[in-house]
Protein backbone atom coordinates (compact mmCIF):
# COMPACT_ATOMS: atom_id res chain seq x y z
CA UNK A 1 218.19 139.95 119.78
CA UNK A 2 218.27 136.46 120.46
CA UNK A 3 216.50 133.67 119.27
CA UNK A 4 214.07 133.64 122.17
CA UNK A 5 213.08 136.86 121.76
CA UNK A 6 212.52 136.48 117.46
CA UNK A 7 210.61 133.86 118.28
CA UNK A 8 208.19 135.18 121.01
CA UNK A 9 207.96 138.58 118.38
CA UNK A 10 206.85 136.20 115.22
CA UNK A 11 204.37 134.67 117.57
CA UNK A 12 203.03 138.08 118.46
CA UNK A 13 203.02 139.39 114.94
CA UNK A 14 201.24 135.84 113.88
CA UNK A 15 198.72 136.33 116.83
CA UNK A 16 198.14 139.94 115.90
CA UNK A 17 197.53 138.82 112.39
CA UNK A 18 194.94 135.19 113.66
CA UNK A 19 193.29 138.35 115.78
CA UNK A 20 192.80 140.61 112.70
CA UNK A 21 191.62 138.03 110.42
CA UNK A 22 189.12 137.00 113.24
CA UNK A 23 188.09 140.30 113.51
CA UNK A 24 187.42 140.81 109.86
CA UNK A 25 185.03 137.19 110.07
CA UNK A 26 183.10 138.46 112.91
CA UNK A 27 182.73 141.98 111.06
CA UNK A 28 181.31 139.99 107.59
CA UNK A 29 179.17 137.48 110.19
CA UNK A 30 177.67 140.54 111.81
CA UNK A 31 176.88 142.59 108.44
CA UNK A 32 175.64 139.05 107.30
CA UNK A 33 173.23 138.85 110.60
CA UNK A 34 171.81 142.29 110.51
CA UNK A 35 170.57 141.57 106.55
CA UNK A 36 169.13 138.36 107.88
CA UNK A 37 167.08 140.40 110.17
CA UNK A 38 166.31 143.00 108.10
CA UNK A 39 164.95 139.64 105.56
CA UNK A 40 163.03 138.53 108.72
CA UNK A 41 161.42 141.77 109.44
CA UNK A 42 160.52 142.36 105.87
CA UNK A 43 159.00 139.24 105.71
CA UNK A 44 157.32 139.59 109.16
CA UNK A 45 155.47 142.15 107.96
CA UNK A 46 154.56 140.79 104.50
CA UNK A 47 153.03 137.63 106.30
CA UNK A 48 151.07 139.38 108.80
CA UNK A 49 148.51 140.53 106.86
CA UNK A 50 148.43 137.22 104.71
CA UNK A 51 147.74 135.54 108.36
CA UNK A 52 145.29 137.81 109.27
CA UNK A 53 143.11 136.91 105.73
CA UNK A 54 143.87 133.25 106.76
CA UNK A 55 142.63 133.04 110.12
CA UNK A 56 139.10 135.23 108.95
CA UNK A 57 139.14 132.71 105.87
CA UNK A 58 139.37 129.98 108.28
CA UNK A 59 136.60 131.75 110.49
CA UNK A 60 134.08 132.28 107.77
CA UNK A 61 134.90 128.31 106.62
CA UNK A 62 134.42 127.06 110.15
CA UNK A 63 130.92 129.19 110.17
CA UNK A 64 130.41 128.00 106.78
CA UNK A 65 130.40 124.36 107.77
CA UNK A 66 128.41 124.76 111.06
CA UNK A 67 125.58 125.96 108.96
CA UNK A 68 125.73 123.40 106.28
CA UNK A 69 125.64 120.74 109.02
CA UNK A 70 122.88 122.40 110.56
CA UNK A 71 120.95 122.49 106.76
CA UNK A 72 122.53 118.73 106.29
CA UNK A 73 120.92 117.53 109.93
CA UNK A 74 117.65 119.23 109.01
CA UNK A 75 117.74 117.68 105.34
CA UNK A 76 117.96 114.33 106.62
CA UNK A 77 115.11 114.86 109.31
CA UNK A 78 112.80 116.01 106.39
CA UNK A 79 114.17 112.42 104.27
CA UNK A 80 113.25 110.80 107.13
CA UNK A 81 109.71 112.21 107.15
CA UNK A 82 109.34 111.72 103.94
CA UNK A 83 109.82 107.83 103.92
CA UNK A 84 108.19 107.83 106.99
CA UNK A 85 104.88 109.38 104.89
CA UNK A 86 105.71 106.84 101.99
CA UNK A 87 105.60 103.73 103.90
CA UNK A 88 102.22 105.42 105.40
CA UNK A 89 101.15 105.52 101.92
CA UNK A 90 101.72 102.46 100.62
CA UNK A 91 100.17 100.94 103.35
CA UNK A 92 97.49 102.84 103.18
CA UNK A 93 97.27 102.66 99.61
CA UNK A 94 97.33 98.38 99.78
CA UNK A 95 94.33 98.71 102.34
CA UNK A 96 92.47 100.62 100.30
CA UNK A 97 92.89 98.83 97.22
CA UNK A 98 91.96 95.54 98.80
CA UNK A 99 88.90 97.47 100.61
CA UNK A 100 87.46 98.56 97.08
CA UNK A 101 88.58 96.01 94.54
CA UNK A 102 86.10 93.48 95.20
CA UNK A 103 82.98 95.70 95.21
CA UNK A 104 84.06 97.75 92.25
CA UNK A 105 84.74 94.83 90.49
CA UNK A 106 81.25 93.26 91.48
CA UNK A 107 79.60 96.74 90.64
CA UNK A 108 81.61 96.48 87.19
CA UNK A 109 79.63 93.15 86.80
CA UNK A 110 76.56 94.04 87.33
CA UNK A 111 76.34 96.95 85.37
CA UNK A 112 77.66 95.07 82.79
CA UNK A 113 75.04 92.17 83.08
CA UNK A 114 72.40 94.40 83.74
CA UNK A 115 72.73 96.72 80.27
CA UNK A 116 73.16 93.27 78.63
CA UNK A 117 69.78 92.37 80.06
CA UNK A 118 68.30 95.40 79.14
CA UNK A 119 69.40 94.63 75.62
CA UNK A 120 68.32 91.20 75.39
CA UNK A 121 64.67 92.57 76.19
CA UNK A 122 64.67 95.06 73.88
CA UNK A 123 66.03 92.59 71.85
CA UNK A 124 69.36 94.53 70.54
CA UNK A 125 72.05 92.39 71.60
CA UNK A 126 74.27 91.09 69.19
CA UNK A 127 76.20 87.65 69.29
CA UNK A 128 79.25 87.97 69.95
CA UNK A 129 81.73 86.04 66.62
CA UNK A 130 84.44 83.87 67.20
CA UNK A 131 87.58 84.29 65.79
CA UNK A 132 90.36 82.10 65.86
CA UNK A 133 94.16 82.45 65.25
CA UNK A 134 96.97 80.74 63.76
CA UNK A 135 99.81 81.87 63.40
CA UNK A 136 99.46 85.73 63.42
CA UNK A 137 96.42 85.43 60.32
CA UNK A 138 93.23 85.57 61.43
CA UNK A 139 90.13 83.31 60.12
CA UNK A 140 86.78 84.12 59.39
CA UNK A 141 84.14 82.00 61.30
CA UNK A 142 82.14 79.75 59.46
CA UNK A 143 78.78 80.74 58.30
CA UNK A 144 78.41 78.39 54.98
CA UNK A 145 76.67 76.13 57.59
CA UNK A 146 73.65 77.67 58.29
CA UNK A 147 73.48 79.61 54.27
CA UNK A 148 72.76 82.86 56.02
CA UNK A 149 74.65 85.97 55.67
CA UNK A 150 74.09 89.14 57.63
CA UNK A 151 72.06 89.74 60.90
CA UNK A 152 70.26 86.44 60.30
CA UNK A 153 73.72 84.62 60.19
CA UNK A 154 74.46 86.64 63.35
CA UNK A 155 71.30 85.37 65.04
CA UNK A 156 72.07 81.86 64.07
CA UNK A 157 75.92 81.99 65.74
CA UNK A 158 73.64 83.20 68.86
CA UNK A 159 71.75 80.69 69.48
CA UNK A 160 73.90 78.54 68.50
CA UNK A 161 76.21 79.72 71.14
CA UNK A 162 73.36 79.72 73.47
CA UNK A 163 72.46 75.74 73.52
């Protein structure tokens, strides 16, 4: 054998050995591939019926929020009615209280000056006292000026009051 033909025999043996070492990658690639499908396909069918909840959990949310928009757009049309009615009232209620003030007030009167009347004929009425206050105490009116005490004194303040 000659040195050509060693040569071209250790570069088939080293060829033959690159080729059997490939083979052995490709084997451990392909065993590696089929457990990543098998992963895949187990997880394929674990998601598939988490997906399924989702999208009907994302169904009854969407119908969830069409109705509480619908409840929401009808909530603010009754707000809406109802300050509507309140500004009705307080108009209203501003109209009448300027309508009636002045005659109840002028009915109030005349009752009031009428029963005194009545009083004064009959001859019942009493005098109203004075009282003034200083300071938080309150003072007796003075009735050592006329020397009366009682009704008499009362009488006096009256007509005193009177002229």
């Amino acid at each position: 054998m000659s040195a050509g033909d060693l040569a071209v025999t250790l570069a088939a043996l080293l060829c033959a050995l690159g080729f059997a070492a490939l083979v052995v990658v490709l084997v451990r690639v392909l065993d590696a591939l089929g457990a990543l499908r098998r992963e895949v396909d187990a997880l394929r069918s674990e998601t598939k019926p988490l997906l399924a909840e989702l999208r009907v959990s994302t169904d009854e949310a969407r119908s969830t929020m069409a109705t509480a928009r619908s409840d929401l757009d009808r909530f603010d049309r009754v707000i809406g009615s109802a300050e509507a009615i309140s500004d009705a009232m307080q108009g209203s209620g501003r109209v009448a209280r300027n309508l009636f003030s002045t005659p109840v007030i002028k009915v109030a009167g005349l009752a009031t000056g009428t029963s005194r009347a009545v009083r004064r004929l009959k001859g019942t009425e009493t005098a109203a006292v004075v009282v003034s206050v200083e300071r938080g105490r309150s003072v007796k009116p003075d009735r050592s000026s006329s020397g009366k005490s009682g009704k008499a004194a009362r009488r006096a303040d009256h007509e005193r009051w009177q002229a």
